[in-house]
Protein backbone atom coordinates (compact mmCIF):
# COMPACT_ATOMS: atom_id res chain seq x y z
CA UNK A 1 0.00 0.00 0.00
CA UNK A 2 2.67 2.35 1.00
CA UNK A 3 4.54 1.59 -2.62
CA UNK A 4 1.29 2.49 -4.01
CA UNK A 5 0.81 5.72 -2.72
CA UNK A 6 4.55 6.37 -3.04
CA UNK A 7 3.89 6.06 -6.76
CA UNK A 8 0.51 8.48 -6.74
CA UNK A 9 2.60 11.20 -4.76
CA UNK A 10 5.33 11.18 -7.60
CA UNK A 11 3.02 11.29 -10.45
CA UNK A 12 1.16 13.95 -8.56
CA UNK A 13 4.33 16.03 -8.15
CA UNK A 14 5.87 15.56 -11.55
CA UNK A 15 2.32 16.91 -12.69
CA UNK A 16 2.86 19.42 -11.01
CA UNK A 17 6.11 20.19 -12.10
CA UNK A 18 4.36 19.45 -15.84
CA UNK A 19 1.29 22.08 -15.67
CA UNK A 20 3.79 24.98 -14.27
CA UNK A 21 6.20 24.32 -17.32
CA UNK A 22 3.02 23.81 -19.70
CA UNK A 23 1.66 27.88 -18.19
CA UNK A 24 5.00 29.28 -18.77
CA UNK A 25 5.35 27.58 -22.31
CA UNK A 26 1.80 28.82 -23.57
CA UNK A 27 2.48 32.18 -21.62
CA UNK A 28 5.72 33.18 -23.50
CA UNK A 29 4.26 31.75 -27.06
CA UNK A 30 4.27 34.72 -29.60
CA UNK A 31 0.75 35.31 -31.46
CA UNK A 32 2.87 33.91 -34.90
CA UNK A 33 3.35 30.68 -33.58
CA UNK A 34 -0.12 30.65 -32.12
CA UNK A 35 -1.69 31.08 -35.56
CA UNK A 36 1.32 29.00 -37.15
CA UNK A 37 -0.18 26.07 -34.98
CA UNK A 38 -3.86 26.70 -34.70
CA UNK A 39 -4.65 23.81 -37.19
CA UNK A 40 -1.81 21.27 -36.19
CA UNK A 41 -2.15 18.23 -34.42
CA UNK A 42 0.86 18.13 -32.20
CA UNK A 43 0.19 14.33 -30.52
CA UNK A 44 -1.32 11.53 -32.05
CA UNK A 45 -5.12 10.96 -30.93
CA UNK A 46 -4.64 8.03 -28.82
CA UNK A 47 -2.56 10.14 -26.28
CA UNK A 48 -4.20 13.49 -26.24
CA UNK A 49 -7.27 15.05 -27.71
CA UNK A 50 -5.71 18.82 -28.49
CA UNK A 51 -4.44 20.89 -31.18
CA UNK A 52 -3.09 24.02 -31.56
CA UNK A 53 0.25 25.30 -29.68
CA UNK A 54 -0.99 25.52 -25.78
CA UNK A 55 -0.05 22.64 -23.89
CA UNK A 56 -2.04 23.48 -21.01
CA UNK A 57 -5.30 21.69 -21.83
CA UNK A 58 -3.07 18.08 -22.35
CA UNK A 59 -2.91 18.67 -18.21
CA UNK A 60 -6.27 18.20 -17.34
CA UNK A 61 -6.37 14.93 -19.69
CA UNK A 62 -3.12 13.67 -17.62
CA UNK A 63 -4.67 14.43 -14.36
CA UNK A 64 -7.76 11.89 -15.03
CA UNK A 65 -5.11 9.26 -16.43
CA UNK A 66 -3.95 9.56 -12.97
CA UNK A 67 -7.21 9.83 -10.79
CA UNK A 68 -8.08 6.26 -12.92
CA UNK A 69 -5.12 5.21 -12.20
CA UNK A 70 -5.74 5.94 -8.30
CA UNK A 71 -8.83 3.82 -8.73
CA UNK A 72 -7.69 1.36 -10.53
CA UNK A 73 -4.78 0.59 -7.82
CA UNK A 74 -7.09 1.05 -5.11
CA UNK A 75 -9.61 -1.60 -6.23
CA UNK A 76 -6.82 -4.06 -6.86
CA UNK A 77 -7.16 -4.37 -10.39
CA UNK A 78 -5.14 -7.14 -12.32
CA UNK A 79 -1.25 -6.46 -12.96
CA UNK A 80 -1.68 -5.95 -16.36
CA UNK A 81 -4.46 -3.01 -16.68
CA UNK A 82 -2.19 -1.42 -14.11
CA UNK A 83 0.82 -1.97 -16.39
CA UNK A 84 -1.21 -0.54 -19.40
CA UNK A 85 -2.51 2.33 -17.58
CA UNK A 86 1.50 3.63 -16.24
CA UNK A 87 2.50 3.01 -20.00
CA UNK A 88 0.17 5.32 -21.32
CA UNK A 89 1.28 8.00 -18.48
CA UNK A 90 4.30 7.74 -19.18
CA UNK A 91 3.81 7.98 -22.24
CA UNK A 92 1.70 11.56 -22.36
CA UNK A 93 4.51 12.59 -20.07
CA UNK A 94 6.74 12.28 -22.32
CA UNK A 95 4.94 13.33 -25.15
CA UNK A 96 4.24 16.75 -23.10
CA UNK A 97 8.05 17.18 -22.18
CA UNK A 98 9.00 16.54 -25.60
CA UNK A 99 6.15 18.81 -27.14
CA UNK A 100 7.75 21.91 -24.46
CA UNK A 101 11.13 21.49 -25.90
CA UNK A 102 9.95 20.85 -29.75
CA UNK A 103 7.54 23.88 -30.37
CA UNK A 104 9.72 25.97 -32.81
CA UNK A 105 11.23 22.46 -34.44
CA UNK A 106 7.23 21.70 -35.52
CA UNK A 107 6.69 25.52 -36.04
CA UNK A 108 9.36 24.96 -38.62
CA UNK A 109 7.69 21.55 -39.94
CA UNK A 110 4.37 23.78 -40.26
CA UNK A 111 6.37 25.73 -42.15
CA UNK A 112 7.97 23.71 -44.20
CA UNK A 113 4.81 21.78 -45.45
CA UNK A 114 2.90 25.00 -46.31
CA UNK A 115 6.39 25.77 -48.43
CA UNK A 116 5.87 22.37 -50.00
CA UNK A 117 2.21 23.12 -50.66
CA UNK A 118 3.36 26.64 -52.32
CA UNK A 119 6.15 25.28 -54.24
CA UNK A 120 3.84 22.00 -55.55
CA UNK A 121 1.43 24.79 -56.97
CA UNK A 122 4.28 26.96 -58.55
CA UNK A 123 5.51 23.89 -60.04
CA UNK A 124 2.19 23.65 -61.98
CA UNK A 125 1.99 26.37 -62.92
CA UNK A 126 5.51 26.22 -64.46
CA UNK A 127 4.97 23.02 -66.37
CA UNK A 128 3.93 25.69 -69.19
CA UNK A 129 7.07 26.70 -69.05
CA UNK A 130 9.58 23.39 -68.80
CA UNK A 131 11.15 25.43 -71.85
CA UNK A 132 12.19 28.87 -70.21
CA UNK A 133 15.36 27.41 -69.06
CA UNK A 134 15.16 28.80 -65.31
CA UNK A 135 14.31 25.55 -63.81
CA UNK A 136 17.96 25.05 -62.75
CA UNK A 137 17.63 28.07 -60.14
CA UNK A 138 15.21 26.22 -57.41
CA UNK A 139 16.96 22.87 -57.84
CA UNK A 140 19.04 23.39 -54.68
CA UNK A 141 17.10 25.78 -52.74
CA UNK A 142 16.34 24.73 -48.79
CA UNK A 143 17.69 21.15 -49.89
CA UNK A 144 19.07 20.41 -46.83
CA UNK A 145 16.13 21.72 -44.63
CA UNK A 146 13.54 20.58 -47.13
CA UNK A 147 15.59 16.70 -46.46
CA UNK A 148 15.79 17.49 -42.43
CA UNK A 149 12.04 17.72 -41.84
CA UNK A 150 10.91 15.26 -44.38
CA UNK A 151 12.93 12.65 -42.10
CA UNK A 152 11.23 14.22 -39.25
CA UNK A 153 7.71 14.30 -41.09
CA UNK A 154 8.76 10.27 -42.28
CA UNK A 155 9.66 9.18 -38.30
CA UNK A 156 6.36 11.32 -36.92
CA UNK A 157 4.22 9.13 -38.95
CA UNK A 158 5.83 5.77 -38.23
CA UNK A 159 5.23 6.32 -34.32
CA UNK A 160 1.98 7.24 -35.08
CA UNK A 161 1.27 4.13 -36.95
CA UNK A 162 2.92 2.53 -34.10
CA UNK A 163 0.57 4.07 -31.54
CA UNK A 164 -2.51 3.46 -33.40
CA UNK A 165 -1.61 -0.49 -33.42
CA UNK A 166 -0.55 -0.61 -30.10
CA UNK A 167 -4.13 0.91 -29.14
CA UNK A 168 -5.39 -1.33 -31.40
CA UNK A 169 -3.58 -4.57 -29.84
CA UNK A 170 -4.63 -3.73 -26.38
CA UNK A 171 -8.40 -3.48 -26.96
CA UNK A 172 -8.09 -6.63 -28.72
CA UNK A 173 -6.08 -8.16 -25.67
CA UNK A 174 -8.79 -6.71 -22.95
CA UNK A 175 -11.49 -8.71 -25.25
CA UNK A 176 -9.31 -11.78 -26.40
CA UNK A 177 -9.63 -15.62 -25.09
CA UNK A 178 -6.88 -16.57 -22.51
CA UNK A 179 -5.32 -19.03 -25.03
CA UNK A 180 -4.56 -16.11 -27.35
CA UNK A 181 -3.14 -13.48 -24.47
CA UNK A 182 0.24 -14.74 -24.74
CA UNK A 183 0.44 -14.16 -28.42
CA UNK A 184 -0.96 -10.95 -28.45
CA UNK A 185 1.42 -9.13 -25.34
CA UNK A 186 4.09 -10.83 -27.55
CA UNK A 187 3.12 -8.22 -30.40
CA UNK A 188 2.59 -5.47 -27.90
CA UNK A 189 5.73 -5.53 -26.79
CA UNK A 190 7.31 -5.83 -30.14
CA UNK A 191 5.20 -2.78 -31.32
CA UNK A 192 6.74 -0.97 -28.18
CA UNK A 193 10.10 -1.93 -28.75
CA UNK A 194 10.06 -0.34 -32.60
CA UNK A 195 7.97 2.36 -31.20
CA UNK A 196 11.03 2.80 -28.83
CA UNK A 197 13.43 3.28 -31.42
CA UNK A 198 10.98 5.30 -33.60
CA UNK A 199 11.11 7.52 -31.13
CA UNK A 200 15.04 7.86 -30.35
CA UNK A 201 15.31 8.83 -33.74
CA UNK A 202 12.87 11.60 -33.95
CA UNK A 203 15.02 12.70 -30.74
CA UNK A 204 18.12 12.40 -32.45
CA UNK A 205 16.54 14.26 -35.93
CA UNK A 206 14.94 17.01 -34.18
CA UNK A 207 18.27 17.49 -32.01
CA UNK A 208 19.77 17.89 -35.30
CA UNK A 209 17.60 20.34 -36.51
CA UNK A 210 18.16 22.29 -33.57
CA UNK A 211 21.94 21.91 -34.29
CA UNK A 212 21.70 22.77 -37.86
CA UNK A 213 19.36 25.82 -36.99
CA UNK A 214 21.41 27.18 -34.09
CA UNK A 215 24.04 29.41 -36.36
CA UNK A 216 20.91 30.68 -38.07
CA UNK A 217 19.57 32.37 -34.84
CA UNK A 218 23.07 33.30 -33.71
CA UNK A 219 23.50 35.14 -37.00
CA UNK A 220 20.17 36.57 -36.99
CA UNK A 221 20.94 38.26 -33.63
């Protein structure tokens, strides 16, 4: 019992830690990146239900994860639905924690895919003129960049397919026959493992962009 409310008491802390950093983030966000991110889905759907730039309202979703959570240990649930139910809390807290640190990396991605959108509609319009002879001049332009956040866009939507499955696995495991559980925590855990390294390198990409970005903003100063 005392282990158990050990555990509560963290969770409750690091929240608390969480929704202070989560104020101060949506606080300090300038009205561009506001309307940059109005429209973007920052987390996949199985782990929050927001869009937009503020963090904050992804607290109160965390907070009921928890309160189940409270429930679930104090009604002595089995092992495994309390196993599922700290994955997917530690999981939104690291989704938050990463989303506080990566706002200007998916301002940029926002960015980036409207650029794409322009530059697929100049390019029709330019097919007209395949003959000009200008083409050469926007072979090379934001090449690296353009490559950067297409491996970023590439990795986002792998761990979302990931996520989606994983959901999808552990409804079918809360509904399967015993003779088939086995099997099926088999895949879970296989899903989590690629998930796992799906997600080290989106780390290691978007500290890269931050790397590749940084003597932008120190010449820009």
């Amino acid at each position: 019992m005392r282990n158990t409310n050990q555990l509560i008491h963290q969770l409750k802390q690091q929240l608390n830690t969480l929704e202070r950093d989560a104020l101060n983030h949506d606080q300090q966000l300038p009205s561009q990146q506001k309307k940059m991110l109005q429209d973007i889905e920052r987390f996949n759907s199985q782990l929050f239900i927001q869009q937009g730039a503020q963090l904050t309202p992804c607290i109160q979703q965390l907070k009921k994860d928890i309160v189940q959570l409270e429930k679930q240990l104090s009604l002595k649930l089995d092992i495994k639905i309390i196993e599922l139910s700290c994955q997917r809390i530690q999981d939104r807290f690291t989704a938050l924690r990463r989303a506080l640190v990566t706002t200007n990396i998916n301002v940029k991605t926002a960015e980036q895919k409207r650029a794409n959108n322009r530059a697929r509609y100049a390019k029709k319009q330019q097919q007209q003129h395949a003959d000009s002879g200008f083409a050469w001049i926007a072979n090379n332009v934001m090449k690296n960049s353009h490559q950067i956040y297409q491996e970023l866009n590439k990795h986002l939507n792998w761990a979302t397919t990931f996520e989606q499955k994983i959901a999808e696995m552990e409804t079918k495991l809360a509904n399967c026959h015993s003779a088939d559980k086995i099997t099926i925590q088999n895949e879970i855990l296989s899903l989590h493992r690629r998930l796992g390294k799906c997600r080290q390198a989106i780390s290691y990409i978007e500290d890269r962009i931050q790397m590749f970005e940084r003597p932008h903003r120190n010449t820009n100063r």
